[in-house]
Protein backbone atom coordinates (compact mmCIF):
# COMPACT_ATOMS: atom_id res chain seq x y z
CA UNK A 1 6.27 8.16 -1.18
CA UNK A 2 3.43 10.24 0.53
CA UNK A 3 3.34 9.12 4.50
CA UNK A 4 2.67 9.90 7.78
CA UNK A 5 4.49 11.06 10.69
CA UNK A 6 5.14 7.17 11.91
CA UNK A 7 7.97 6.14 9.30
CA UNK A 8 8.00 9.47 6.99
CA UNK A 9 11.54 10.66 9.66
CA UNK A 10 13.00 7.78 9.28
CA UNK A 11 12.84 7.30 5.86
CA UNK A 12 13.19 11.12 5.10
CA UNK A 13 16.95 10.92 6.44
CA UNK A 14 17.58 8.00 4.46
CA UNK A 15 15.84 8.59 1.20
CA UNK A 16 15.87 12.64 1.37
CA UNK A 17 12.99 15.34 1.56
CA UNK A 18 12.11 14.91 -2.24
CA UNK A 19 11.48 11.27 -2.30
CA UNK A 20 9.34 11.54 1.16
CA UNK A 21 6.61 13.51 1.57
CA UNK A 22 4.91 13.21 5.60
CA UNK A 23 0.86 14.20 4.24
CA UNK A 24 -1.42 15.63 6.63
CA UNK A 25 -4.47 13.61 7.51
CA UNK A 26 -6.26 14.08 4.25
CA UNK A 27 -6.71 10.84 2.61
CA UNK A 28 -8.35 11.60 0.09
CA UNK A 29 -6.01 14.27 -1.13
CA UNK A 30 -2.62 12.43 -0.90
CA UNK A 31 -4.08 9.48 -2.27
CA UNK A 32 -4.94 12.03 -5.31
CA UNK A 33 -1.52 13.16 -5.07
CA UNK A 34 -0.25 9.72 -5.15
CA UNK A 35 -2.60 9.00 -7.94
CA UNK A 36 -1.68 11.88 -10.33
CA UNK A 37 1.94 10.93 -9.90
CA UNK A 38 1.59 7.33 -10.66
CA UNK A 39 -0.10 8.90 -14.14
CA UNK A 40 2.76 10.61 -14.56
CA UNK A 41 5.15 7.83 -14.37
CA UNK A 42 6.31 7.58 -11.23
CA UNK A 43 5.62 4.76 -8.66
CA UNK A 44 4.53 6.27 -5.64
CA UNK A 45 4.29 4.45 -2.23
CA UNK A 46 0.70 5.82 -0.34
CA UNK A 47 0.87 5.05 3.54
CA UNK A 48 -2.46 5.47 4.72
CA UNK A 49 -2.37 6.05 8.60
CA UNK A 50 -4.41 2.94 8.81
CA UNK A 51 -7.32 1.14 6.72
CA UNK A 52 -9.81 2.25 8.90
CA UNK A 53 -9.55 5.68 7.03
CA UNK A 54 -9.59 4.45 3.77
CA UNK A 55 -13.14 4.77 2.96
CA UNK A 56 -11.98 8.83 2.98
CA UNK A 57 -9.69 8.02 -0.16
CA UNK A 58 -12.52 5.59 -2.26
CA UNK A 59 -13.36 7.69 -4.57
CA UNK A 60 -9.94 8.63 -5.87
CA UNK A 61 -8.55 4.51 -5.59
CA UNK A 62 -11.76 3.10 -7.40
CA UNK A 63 -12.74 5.68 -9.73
CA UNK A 64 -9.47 7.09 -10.57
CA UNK A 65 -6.67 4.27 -9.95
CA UNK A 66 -8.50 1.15 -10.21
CA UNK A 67 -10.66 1.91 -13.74
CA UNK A 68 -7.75 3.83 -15.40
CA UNK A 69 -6.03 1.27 -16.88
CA UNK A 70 -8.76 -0.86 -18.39
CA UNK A 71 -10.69 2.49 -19.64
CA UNK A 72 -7.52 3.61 -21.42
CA UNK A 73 -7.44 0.18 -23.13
CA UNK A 74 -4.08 -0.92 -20.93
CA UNK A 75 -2.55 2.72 -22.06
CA UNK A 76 -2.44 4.27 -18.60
CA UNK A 77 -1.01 2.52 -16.16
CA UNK A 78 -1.55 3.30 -12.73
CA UNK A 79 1.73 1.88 -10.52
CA UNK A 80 0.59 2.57 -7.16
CA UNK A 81 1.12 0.82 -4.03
CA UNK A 82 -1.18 1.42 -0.79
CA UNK A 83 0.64 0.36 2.60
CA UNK A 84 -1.89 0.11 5.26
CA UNK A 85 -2.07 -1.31 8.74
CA UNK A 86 -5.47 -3.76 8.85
CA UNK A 87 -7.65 -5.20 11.20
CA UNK A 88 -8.00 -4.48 14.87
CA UNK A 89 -5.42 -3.67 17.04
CA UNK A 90 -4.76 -2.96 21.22
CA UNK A 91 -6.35 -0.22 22.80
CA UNK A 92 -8.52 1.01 19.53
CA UNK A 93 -11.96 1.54 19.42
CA UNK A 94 -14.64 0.15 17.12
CA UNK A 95 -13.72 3.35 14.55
CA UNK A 96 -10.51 1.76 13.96
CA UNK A 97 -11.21 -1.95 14.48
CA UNK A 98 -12.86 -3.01 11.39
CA UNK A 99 -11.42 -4.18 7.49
CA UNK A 100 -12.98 -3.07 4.30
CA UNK A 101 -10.84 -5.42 2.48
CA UNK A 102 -13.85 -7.54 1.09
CA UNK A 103 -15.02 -4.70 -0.39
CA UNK A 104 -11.77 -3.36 -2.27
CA UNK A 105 -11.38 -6.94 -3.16
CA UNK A 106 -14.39 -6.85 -5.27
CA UNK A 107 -13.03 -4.00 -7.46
CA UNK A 108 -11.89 -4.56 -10.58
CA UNK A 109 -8.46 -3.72 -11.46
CA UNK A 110 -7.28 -3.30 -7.58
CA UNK A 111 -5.22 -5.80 -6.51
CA UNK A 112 -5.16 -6.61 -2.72
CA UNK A 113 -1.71 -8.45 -1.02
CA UNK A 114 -1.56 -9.22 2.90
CA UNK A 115 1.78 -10.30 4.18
CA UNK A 116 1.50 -13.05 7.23
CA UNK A 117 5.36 -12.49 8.18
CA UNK A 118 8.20 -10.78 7.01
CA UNK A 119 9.55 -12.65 4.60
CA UNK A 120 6.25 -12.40 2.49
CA UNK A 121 5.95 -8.14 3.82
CA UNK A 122 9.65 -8.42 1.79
CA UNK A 123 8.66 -10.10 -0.98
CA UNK A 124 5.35 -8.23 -1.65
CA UNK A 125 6.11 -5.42 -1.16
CA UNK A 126 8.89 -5.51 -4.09
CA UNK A 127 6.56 -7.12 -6.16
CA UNK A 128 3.69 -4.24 -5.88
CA UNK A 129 5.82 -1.62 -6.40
CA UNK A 130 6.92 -2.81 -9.54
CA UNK A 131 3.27 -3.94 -10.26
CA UNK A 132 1.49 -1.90 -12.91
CA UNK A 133 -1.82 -1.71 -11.58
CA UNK A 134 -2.93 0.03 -8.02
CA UNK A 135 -2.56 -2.59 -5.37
CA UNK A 136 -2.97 -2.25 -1.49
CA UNK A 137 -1.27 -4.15 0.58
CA UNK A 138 -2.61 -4.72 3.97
CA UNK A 139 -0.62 -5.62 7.15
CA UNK A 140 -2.25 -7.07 10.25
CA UNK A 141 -1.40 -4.35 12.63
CA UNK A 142 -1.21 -7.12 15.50
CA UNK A 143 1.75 -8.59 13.86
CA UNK A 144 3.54 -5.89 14.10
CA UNK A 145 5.98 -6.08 16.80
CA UNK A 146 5.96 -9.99 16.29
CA UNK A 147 9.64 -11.50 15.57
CA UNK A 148 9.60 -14.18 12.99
CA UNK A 149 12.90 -15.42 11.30
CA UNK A 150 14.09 -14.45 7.93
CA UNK A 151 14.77 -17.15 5.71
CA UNK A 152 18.57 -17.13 4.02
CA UNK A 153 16.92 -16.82 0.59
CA UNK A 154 14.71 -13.98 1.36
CA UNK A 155 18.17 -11.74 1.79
CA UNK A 156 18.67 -11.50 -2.03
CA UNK A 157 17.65 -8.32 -3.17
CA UNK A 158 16.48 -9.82 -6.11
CA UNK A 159 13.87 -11.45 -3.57
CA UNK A 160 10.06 -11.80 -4.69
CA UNK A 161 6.58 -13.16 -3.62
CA UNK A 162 4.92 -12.68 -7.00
CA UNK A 163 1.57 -11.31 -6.42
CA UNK A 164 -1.76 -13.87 -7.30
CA UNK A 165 0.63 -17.00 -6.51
CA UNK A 166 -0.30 -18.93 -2.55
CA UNK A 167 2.91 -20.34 -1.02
């Protein structure tokens, strides 16, 4: 899992210095990183800092996640999962106040996921890291902070919000 600074700590203690990897502000290189090792067979976790930066990293998620699989006639997968924070959020500026989502939507073989609470961030978020294309799953940066009440079913670790399916 490449990340920044804001949850790489954290989960460094719990998942050890291997597994977590805090990535300077370089999108475009982790998200190579991230991209090389999902060729490789692992399924990496890329934490971008926040969408607004993720026109830095296009190159390497349309050219070389996105398009691998379907060039390589379904013989490459590329199991990569993009966590970003989305849309505006208090005391940002215009720079980091806007959502390229409609245009990553467009891309063929990108998938795009946006949790509204946390029982679907939960269930998503499972279900794109065991995805085998690249998908990028945005979370509305004003709901973070915002309590909202786990449903008894959603505690299963075998808990999942398949991805392409409303509820």
């Amino acid at each position: 899992m490449l990340m920044h600074i804001r949850l790489a700590e954290a989960y460094g203690k719990k998942y050890g210095d291997k597994r977590i990897i805090d990535a300077p502000i370089s999108e475009m290189g982790f998200a190579g990183i991230a991209v090389d090792a999902a060729m490789a067979g692992l399924r990496p976790i890329c934490e971008l800092m926040t969408f607004n930066f993720s026109m830095q990293a296009i190159d390497q998620v349309i050219n070389s996640a996105a398009k691998t699989y379907y060039m390589s006639a379904g013989l490459q997968p590329v199991p990569i999962a993009f966590r970003e924070p989305n849309s505006a959020s208090a005391g940002v500026a215009a720079q980091h106040s806007q959502c390229f989502a409609a245009w990553y939507g467009h891309c063929p073989g990108l998938r795009m996921v946006s949790p509204w609470n946390s029982e679907d961030a939960k269930g998503l978020i499972k279900s794109v890291i065991q995805d085998d294309n690249p998908v990028r799953m945005l979370e509305n940066e004003l709901m973070y902070g915002v309590a909202f009440e786990l449903p008894t079913e959603a505690h299963s670790k075998d808990f999942l919000i398949p991805i392409g399916k409303a509820l």
